[in-house]
N, C-alpha and C. Protein backbone atom coordinates (compact mmCIF):
# COMPACT_ATOMS: atom_id res chain seq x y z
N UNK A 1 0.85 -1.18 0.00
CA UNK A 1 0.00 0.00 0.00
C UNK A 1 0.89 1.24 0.00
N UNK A 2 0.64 2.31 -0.81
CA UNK A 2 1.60 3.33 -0.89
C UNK A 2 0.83 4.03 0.29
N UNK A 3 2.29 4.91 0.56
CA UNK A 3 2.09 6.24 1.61
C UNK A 3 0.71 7.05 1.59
N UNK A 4 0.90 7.27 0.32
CA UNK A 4 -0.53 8.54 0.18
C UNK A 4 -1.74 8.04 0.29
N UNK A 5 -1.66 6.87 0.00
CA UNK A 5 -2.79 5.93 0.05
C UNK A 5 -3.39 5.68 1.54
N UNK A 6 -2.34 5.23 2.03
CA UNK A 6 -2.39 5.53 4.04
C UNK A 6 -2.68 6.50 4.17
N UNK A 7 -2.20 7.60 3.70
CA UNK A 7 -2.36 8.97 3.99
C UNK A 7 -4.01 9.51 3.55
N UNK A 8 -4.51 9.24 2.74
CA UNK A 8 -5.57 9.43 2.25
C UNK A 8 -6.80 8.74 2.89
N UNK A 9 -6.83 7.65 3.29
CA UNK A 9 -7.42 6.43 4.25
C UNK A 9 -7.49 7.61 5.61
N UNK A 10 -6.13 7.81 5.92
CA UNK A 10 -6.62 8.42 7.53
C UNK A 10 -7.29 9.78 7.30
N UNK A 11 -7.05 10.32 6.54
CA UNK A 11 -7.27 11.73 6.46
C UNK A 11 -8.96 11.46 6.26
N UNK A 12 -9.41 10.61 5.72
CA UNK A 12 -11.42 10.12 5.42
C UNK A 12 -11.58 9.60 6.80
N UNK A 13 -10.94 9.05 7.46
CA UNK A 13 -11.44 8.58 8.78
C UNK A 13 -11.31 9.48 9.70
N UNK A 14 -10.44 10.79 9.76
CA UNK A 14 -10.63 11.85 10.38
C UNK A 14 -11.40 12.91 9.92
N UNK A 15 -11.84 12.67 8.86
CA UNK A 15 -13.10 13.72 8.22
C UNK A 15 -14.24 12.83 8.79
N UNK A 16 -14.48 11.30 8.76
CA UNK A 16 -15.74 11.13 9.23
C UNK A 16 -15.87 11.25 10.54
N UNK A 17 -14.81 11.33 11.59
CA UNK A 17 -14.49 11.53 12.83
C UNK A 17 -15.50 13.26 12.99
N UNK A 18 -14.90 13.68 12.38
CA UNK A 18 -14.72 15.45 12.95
C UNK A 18 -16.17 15.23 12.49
N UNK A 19 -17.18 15.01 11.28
CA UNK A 19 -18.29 15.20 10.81
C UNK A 19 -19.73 14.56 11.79
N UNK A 20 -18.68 13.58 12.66
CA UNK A 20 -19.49 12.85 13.89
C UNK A 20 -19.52 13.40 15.28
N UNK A 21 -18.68 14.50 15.07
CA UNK A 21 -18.28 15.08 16.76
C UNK A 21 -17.27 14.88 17.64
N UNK A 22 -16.61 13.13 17.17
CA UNK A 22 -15.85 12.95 17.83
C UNK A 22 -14.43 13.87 18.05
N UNK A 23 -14.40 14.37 16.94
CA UNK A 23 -12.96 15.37 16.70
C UNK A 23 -13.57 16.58 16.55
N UNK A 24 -13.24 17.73 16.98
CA UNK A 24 -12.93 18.87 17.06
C UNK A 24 -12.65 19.84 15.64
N UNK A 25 -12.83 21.02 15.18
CA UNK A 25 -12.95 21.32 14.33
C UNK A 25 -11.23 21.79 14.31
N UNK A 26 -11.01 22.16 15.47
CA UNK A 26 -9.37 22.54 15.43
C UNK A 26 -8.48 21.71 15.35
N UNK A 27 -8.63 20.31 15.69
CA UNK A 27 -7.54 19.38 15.48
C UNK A 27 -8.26 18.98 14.16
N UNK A 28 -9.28 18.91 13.44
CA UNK A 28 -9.33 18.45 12.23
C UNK A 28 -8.25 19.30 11.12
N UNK A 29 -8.63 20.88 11.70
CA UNK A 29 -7.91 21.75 10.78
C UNK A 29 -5.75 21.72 11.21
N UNK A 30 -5.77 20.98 12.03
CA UNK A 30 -4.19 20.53 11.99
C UNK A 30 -4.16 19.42 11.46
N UNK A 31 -4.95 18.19 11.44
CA UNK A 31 -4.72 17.05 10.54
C UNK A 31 -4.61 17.44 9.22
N UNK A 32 -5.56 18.48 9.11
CA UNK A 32 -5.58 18.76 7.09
C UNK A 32 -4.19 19.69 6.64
N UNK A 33 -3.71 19.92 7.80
CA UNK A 33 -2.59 20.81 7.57
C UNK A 33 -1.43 19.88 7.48
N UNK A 34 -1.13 18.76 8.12
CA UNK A 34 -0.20 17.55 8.33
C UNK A 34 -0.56 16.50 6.80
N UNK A 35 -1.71 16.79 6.20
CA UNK A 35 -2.02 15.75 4.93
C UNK A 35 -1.66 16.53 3.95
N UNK A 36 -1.73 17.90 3.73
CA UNK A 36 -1.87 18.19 2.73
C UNK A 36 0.04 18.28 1.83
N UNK A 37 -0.48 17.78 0.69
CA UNK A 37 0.81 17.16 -0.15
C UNK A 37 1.55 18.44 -0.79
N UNK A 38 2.93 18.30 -0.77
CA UNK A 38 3.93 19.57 -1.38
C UNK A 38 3.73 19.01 -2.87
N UNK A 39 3.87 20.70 -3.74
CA UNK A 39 3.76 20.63 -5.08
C UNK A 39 4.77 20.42 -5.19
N UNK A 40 5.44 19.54 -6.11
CA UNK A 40 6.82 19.41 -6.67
C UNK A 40 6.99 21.14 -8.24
N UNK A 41 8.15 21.49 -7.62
CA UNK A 41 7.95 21.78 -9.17
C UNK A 41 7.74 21.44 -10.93
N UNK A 42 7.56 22.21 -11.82
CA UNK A 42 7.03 21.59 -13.02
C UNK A 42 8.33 22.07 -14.06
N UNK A 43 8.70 21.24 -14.67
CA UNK A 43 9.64 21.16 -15.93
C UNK A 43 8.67 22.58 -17.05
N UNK A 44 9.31 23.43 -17.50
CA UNK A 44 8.75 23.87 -18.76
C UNK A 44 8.27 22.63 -19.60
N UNK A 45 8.97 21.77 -20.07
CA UNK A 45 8.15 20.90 -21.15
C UNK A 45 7.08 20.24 -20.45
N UNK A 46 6.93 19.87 -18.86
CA UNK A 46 5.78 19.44 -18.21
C UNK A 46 4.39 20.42 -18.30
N UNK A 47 4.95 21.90 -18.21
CA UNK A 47 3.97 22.88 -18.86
C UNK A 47 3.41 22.99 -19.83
N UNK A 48 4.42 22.91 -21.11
CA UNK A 48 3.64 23.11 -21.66
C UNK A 48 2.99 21.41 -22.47
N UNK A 49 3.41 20.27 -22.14
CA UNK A 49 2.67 18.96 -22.15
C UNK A 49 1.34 19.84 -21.86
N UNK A 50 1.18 20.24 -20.27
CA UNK A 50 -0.48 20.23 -19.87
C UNK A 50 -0.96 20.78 -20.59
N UNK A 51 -0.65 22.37 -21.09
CA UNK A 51 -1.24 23.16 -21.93
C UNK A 51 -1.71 22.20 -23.69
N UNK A 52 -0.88 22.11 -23.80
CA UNK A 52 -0.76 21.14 -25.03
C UNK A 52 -2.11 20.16 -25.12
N UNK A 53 -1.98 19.69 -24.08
CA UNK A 53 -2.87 18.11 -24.00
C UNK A 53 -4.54 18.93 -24.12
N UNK A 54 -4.09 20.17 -23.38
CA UNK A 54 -5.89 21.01 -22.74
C UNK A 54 -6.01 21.46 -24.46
N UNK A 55 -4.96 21.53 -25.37
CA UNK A 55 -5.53 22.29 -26.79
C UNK A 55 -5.87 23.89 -26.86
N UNK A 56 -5.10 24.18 -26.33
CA UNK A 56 -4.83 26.05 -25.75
C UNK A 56 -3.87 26.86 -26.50
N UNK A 57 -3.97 27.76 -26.62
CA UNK A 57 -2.99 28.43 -27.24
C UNK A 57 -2.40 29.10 -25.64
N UNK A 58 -1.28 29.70 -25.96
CA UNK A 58 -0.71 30.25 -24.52
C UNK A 58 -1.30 31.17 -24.19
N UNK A 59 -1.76 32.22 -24.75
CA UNK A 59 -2.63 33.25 -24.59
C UNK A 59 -4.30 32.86 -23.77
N UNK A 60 -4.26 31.61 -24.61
CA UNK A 60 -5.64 31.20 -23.51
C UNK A 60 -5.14 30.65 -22.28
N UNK A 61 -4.49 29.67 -22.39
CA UNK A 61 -4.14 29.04 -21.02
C UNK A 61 -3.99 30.22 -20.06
N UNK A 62 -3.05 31.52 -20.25
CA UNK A 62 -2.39 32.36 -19.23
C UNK A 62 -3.80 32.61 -18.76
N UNK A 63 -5.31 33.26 -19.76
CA UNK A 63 -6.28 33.83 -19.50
C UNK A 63 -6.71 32.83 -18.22
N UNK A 64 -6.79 31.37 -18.48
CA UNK A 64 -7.19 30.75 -17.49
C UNK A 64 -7.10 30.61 -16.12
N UNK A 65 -4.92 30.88 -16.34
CA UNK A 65 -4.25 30.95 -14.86
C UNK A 65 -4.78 31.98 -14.22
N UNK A 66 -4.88 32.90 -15.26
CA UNK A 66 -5.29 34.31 -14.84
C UNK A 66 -3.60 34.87 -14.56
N UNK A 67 -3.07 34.90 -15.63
CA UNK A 67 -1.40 35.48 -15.74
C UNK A 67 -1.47 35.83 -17.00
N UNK A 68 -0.02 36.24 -17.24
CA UNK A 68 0.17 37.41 -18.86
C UNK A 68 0.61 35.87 -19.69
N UNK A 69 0.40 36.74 -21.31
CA UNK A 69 0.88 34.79 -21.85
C UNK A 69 2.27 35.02 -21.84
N UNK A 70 3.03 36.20 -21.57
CA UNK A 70 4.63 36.27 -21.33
C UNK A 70 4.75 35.29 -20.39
N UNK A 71 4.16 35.55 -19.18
CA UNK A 71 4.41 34.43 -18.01
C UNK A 71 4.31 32.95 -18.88
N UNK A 72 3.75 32.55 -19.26
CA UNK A 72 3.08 31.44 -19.88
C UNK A 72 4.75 30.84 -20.97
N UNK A 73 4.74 31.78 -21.49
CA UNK A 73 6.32 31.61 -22.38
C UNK A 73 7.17 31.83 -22.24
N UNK A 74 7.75 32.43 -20.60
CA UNK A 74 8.71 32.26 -20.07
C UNK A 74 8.69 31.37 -19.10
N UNK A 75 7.42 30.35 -18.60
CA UNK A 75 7.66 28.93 -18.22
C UNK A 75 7.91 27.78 -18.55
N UNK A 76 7.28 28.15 -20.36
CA UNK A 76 7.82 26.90 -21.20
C UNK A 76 9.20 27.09 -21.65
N UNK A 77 9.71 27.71 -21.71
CA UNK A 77 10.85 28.10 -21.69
C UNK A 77 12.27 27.69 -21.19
N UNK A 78 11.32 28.16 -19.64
CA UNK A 78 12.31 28.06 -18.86
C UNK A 78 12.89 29.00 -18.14
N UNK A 79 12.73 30.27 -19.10
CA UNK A 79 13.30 31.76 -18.57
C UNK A 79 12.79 31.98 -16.76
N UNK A 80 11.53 31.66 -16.57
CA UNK A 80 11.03 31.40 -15.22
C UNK A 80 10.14 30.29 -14.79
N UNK A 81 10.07 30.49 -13.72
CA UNK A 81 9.17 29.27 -13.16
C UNK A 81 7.86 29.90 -12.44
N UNK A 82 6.83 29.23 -12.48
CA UNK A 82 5.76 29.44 -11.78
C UNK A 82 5.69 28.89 -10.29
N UNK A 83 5.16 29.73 -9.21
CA UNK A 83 5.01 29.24 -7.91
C UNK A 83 4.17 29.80 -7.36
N UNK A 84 4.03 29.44 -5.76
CA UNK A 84 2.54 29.56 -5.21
C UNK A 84 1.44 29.11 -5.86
N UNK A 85 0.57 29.93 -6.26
CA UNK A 85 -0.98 29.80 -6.75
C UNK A 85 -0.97 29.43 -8.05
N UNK A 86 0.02 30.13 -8.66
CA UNK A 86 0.15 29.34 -10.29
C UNK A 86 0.69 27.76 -9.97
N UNK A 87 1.50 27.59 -9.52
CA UNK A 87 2.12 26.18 -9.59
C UNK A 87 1.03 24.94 -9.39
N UNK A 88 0.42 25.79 -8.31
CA UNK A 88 -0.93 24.75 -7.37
C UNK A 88 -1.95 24.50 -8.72
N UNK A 89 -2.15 25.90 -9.35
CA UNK A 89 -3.40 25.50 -10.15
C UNK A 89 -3.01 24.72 -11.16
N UNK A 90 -1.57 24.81 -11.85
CA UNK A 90 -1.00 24.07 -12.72
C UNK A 90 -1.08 22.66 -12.18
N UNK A 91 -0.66 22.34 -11.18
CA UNK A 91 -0.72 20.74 -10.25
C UNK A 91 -2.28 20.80 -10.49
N UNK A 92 -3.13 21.40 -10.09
CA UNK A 92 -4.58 20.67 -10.21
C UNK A 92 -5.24 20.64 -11.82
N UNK A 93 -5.01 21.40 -12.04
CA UNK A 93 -5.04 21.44 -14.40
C UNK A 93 -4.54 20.15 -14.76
N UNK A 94 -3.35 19.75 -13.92
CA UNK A 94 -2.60 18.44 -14.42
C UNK A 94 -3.44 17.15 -14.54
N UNK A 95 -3.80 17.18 -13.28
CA UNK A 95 -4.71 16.38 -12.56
C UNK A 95 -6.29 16.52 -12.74
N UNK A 96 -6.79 17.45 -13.31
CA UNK A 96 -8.25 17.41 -13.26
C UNK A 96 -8.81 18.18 -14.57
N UNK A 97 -7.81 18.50 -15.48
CA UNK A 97 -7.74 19.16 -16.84
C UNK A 97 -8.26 20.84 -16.27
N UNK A 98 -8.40 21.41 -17.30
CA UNK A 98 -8.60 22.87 -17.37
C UNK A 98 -9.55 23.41 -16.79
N UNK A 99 -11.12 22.47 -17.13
CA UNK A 99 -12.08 22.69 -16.64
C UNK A 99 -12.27 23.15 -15.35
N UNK A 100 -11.39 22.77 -14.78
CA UNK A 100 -11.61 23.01 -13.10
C UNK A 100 -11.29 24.82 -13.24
N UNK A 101 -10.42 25.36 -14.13
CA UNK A 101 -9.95 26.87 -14.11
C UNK A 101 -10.70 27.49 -14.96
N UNK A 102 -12.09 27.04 -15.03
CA UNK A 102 -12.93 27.98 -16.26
C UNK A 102 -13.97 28.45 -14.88
C-alpha cells in the first residue's frame, strides 16, 4: 500500500471523525494541515505537455491561470518558473484538466 494511500485512508477517517463530533474542528484543521501534499515543481516541457494536451494556445491558457501569456512563455521556456498559486493551479489542471480553471 503506498504512503498517500495511508495517507488518504486516515485523512477520510478523520473527516468522518470530525463530521461525527468525535474530533474537534481545530484538530481536524491541523490534521488537514499535516495531509496536505507539497507541489513538486514543473519542468517547462511538463507545462507546456499540460497546456498542449488542454488544446490552448498560450494566450488562452495564461487567460485561465489568470497570468500574462509572457508568463506562460517564459515557463515553457524556462526563462522562469511558476510558484505559489500558479504552480498549485497548474498541479490541479494536471490532474483534473482545465475545466476546473474555467
Amino acid at each position: 500500500m503506498k504512503a498517500s494511500r495511508i495517507l488518504d485512508e486516515m485523512h477520510a477517517t478523520m473527516s468522518d471523525l470530525h463530521h461525527s463530533g468525535i474530533v474537534d474542528k481545530k484538530t481536524m484543521r491541523n490534521f488537514d494541515a499535516i495531509c496536505l501534499k507539497s507541489i513538486e515543481p514543473m519542468s517547462p516541457a511538463k507545462i507546456k505537455e499540460i497546456r498542449e494536451k488542454e488544446h490552448v494556445s498560450q494566450a488562452l491558457f495564461a487567460l485561465c491561470l489568470n497570468t500574462s501569456a509572457s508568463s506562460v512563455k517564459k515557463w515553457e521556456t524556462g526563462e522562469k518558473k511558476p510558484s505559489g498559486l500558479a504552480l498549485k493551479l497548474l498541479s490541479i489542471i494536471e490532474k483534473k484538466g482545465l475545466s476546473v480553471a474555467l
